[in-house]
C-alpha atoms as a PDB file:
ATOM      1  CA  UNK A   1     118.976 100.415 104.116  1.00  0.00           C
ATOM      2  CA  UNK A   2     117.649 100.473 100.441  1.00  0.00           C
ATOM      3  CA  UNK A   3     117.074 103.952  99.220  1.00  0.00           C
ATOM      4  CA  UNK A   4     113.606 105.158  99.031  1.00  0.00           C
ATOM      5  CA  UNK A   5     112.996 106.146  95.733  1.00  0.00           C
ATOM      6  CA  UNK A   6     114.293 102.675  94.369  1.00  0.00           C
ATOM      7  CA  UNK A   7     110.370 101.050  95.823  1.00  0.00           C
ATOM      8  CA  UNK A   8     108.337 101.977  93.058  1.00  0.00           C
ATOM      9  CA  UNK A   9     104.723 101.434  92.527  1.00  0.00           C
ATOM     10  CA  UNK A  10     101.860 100.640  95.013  1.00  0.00           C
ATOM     11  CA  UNK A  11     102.535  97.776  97.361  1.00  0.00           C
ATOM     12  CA  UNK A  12      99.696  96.246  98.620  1.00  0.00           C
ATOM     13  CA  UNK A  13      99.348  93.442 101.830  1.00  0.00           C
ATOM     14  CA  UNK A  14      97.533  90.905 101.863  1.00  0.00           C
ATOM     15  CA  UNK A  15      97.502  88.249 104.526  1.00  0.00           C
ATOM     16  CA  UNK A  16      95.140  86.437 107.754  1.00  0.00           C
ATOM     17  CA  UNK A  17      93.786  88.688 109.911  1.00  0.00           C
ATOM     18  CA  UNK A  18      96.409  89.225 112.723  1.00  0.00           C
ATOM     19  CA  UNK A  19      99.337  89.044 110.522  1.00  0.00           C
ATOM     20  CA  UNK A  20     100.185  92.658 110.980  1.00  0.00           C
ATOM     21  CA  UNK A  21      98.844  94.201 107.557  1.00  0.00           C
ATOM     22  CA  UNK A  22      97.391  97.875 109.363  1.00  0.00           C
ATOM     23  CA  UNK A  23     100.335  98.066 111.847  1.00  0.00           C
ATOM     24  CA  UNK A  24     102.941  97.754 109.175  1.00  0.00           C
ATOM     25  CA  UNK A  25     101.490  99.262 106.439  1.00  0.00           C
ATOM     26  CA  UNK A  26     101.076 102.225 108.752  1.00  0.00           C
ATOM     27  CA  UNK A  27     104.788 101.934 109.721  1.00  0.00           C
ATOM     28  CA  UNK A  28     105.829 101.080 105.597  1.00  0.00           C
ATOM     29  CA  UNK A  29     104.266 104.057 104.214  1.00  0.00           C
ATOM     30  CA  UNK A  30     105.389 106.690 106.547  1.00  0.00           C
ATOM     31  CA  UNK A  31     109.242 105.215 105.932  1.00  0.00           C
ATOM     32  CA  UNK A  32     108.295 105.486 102.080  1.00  0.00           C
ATOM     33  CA  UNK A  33     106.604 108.988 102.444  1.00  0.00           C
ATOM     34  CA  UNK A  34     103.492 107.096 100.514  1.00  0.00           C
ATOM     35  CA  UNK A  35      99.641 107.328 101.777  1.00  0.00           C
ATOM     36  CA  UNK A  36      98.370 104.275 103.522  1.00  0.00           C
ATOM     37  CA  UNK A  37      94.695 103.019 103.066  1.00  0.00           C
ATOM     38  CA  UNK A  38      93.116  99.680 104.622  1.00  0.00           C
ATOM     39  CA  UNK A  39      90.381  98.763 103.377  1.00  0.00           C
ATOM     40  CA  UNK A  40      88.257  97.177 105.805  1.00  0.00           C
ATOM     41  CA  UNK A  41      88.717 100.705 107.641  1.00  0.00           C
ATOM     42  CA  UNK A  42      87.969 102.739 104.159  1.00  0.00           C
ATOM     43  CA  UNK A  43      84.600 100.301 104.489  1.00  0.00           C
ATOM     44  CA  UNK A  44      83.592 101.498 107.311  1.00  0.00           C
ATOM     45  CA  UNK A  45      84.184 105.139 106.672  1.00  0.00           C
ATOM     46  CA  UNK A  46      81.940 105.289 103.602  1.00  0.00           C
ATOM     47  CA  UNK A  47      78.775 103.299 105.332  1.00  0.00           C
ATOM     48  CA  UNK A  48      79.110 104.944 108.692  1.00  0.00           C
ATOM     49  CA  UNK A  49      78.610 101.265 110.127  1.00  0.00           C
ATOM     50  CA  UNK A  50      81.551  98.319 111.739  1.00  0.00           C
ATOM     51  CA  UNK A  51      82.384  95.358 109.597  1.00  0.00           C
ATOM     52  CA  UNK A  52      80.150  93.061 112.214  1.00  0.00           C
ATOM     53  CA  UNK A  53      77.386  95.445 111.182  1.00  0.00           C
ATOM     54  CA  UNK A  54      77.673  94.955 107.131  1.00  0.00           C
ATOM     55  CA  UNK A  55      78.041  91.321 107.762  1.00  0.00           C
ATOM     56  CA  UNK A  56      74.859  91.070 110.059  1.00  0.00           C
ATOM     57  CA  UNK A  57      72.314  93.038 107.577  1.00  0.00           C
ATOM     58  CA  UNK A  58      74.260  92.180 104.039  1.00  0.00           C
ATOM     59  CA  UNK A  59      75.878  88.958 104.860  1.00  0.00           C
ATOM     60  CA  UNK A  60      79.019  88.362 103.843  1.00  0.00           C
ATOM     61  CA  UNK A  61      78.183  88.407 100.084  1.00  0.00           C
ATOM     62  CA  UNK A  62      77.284  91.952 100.826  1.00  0.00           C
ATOM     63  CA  UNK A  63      80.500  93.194 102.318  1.00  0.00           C
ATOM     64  CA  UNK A  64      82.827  91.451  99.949  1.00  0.00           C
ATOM     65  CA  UNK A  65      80.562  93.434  96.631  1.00  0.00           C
ATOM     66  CA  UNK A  66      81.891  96.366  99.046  1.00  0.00           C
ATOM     67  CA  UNK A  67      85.505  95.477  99.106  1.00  0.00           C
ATOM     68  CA  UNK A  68      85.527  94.592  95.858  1.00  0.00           C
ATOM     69  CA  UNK A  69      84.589  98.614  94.636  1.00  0.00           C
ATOM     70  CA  UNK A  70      87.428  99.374  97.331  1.00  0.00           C
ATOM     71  CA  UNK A  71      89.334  97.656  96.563  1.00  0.00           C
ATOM     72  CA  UNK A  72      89.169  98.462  92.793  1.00  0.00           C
ATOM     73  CA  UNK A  73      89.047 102.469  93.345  1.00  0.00           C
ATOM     74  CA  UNK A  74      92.559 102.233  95.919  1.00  0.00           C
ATOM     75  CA  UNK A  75      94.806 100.057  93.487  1.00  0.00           C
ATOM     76  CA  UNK A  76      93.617 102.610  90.872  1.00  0.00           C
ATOM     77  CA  UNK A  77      95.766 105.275  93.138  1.00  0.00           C
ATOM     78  CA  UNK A  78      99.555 106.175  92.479  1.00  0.00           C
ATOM     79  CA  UNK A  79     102.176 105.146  94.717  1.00  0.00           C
ATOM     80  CA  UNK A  80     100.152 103.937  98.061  1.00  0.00           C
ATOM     81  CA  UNK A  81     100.270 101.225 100.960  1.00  0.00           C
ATOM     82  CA  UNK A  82      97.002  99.460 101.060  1.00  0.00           C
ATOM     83  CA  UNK A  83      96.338  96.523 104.004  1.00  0.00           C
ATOM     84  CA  UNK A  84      93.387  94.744 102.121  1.00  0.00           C
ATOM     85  CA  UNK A  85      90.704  92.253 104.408  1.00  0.00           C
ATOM     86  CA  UNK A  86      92.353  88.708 104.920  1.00  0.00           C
ATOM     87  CA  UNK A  87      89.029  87.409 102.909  1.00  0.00           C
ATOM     88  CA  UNK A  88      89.993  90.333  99.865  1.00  0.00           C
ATOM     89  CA  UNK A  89      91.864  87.503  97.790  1.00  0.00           C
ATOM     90  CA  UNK A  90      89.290  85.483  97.238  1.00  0.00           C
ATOM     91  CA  UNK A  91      87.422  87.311  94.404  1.00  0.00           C
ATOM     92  CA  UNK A  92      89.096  86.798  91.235  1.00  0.00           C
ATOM     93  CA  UNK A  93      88.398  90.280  90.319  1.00  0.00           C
ATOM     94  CA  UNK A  94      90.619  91.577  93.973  1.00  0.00           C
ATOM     95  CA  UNK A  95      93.632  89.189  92.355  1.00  0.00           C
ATOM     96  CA  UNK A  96      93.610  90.714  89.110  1.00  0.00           C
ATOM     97  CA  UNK A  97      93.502  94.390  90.624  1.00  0.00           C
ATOM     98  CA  UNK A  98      96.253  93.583  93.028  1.00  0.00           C
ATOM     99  CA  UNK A  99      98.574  91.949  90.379  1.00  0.00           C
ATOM    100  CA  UNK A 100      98.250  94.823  87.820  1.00  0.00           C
ATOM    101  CA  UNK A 101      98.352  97.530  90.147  1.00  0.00           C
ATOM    102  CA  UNK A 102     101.498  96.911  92.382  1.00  0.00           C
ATOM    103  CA  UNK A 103     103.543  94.774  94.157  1.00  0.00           C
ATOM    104  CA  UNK A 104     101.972  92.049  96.345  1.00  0.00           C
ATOM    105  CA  UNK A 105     103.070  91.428  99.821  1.00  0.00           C
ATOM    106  CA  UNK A 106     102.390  88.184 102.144  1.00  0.00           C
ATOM    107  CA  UNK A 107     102.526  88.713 105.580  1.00  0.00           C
ATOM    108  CA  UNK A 108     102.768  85.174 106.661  1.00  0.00           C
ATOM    109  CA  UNK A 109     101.969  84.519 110.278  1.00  0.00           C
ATOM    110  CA  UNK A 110     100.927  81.404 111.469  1.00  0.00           C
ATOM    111  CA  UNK A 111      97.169  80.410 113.097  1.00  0.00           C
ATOM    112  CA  UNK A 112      98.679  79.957 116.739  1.00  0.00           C
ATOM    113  CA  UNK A 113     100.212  83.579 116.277  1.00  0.00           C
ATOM    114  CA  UNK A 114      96.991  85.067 114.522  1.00  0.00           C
ATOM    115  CA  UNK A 115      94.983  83.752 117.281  1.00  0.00           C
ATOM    116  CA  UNK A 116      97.293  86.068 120.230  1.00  0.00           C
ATOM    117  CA  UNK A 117      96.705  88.685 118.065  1.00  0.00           C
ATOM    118  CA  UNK A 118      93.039  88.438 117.404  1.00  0.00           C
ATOM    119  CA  UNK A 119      91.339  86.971 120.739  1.00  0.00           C
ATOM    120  CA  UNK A 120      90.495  89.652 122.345  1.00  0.00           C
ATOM    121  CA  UNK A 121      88.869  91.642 119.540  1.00  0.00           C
ATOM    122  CA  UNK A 122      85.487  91.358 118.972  1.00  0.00           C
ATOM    123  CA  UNK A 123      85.469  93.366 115.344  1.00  0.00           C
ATOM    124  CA  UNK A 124      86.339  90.403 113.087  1.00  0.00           C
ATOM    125  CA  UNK A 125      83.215  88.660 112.444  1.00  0.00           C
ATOM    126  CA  UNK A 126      83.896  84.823 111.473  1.00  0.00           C
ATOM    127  CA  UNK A 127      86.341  85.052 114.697  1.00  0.00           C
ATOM    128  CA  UNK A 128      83.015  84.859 116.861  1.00  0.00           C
ATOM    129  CA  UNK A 129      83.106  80.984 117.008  1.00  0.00           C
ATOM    130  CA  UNK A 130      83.524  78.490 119.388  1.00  0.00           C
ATOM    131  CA  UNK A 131      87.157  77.582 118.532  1.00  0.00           C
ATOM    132  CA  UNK A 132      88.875  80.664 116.794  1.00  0.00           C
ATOM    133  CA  UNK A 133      91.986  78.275 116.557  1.00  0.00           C
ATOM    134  CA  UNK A 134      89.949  75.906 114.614  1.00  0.00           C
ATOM    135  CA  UNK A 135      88.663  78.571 112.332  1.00  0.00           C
ATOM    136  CA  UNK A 136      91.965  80.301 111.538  1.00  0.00           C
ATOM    137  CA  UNK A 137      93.739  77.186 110.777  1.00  0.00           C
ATOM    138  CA  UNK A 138      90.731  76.898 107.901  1.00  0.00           C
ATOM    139  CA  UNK A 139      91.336  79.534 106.918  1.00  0.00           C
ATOM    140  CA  UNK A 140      95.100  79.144 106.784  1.00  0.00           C
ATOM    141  CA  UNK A 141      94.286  75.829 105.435  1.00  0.00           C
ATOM    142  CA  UNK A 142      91.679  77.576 102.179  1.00  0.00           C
ATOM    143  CA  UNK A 143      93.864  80.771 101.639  1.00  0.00           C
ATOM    144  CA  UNK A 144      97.656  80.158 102.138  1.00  0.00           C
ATOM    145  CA  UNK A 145      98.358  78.906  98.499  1.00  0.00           C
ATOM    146  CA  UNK A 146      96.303  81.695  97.136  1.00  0.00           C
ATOM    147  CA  UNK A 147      98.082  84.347  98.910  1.00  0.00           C
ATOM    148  CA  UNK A 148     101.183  82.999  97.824  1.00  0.00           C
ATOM    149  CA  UNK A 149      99.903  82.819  94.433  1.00  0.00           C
ATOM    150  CA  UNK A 150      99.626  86.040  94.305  1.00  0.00           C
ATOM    151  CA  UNK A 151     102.614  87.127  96.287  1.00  0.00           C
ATOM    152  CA  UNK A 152     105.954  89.245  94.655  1.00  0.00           C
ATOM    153  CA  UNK A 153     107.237  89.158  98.313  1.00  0.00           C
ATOM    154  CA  UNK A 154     106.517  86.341 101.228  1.00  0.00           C
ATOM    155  CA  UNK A 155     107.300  88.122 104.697  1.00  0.00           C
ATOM    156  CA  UNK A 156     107.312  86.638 107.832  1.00  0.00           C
ATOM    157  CA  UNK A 157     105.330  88.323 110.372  1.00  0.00           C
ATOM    158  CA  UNK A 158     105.189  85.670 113.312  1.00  0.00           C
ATOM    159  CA  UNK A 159     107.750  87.965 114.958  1.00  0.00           C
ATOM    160  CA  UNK A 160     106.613  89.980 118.149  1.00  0.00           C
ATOM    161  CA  UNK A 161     108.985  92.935 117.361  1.00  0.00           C
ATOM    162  CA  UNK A 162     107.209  94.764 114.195  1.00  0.00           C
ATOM    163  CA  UNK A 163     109.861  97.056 113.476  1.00  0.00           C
ATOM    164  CA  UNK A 164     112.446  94.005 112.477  1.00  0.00           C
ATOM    165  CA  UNK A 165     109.940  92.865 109.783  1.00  0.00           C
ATOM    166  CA  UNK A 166     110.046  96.073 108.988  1.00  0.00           C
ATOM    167  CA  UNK A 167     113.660  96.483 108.417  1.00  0.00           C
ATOM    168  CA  UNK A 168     113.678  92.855 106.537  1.00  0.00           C
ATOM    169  CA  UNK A 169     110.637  94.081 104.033  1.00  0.00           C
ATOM    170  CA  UNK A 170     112.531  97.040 102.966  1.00  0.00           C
ATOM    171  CA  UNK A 171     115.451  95.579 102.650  1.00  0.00           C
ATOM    172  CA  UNK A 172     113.855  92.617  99.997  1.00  0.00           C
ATOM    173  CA  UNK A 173     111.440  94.819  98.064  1.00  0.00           C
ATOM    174  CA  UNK A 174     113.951  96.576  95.801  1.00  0.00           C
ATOM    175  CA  UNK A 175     114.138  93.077  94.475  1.00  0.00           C
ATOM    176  CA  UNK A 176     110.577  92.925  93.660  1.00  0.00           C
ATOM    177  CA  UNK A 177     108.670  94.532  90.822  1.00  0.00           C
END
């Protein structure tokens, strides 16, 4: 295992929704000692209201102004995780704060594997279609290259077992930034 004090910076995930960004940032910054934010969550602390909620009375237009000022405030902080929205990437203003600010990670699941994840919960908005399957390979199909633009680090996070991507992130990112 690397050592810990060789990680330096923020590192920041980015990804589809399902691909694991919460559970392993969670799991990355208590390894690394760091504070972990998401931002969706950090949303809906400061407005008292669920994502679904924003997105009914602001539209989407209003909740990505939202993640936006997030999203600009966290990366501004010293040595954190941060799990941004799957949808945080496409502002041009999100990619510049993430590149500056840290090092970029891609959790790369595929739309089969998001949709096991996400099917049962009703908290991600443009999931309440009639084909989610449909919808997350559009998305896949709209964001992939930009996440990868982006990226210092592609992980894949189609595996089950968390704690192995994990392992295999930690191991890479002294290689990064």
């Amino acid at each position: 295992m690397p050592a810990m004090n060789t990680i330096a910076g923020n590192l920041f995930l980015i990804g589809l929704m399902g691909a694991g960004k919460t559970t392993l940032g969670k799991q990355l910054a208590q390894r690394l000692n760091r504070c972990f934010f998401d931002s969706d969550h950090e949303i809906c602390q400061r407005t008292g209201v669920s994502i679904p909620t924003i997105f009914e009375l602001e539209g989407e237009q209003g909740f990505r102004d939202r993640e936006s000022n997030v999203i600009n405030e966290l990366t501004h902080m010293e040595n954190i995780v941060l799990a941004t929205g799957g949808g945080a990437v496409l502002r041009p203003e999100n990619q510049s704060f993430l590149k500056k600010r840290g090092t970029v990670i891609y959790l790369h699941a595929s739309p089969e594997v998001l949709l096991k994840r996400t099917q049962h919960d009703t908290n991600r908005p443009l999931l309440q279609v009639d084909n989610p399957l449909a919808k997350l390979q559009e998305l896949y199909n709209a964001r992939d290259h930009i996440y990868r633009s982006l990226a210092d680090v592609v992980v894949e996070s189609d595996q089950p077992n968390c704690y192995k991507t994990l392992e295999h992130l930690l191991n890479i990112l002294p290689q990064s930034k």
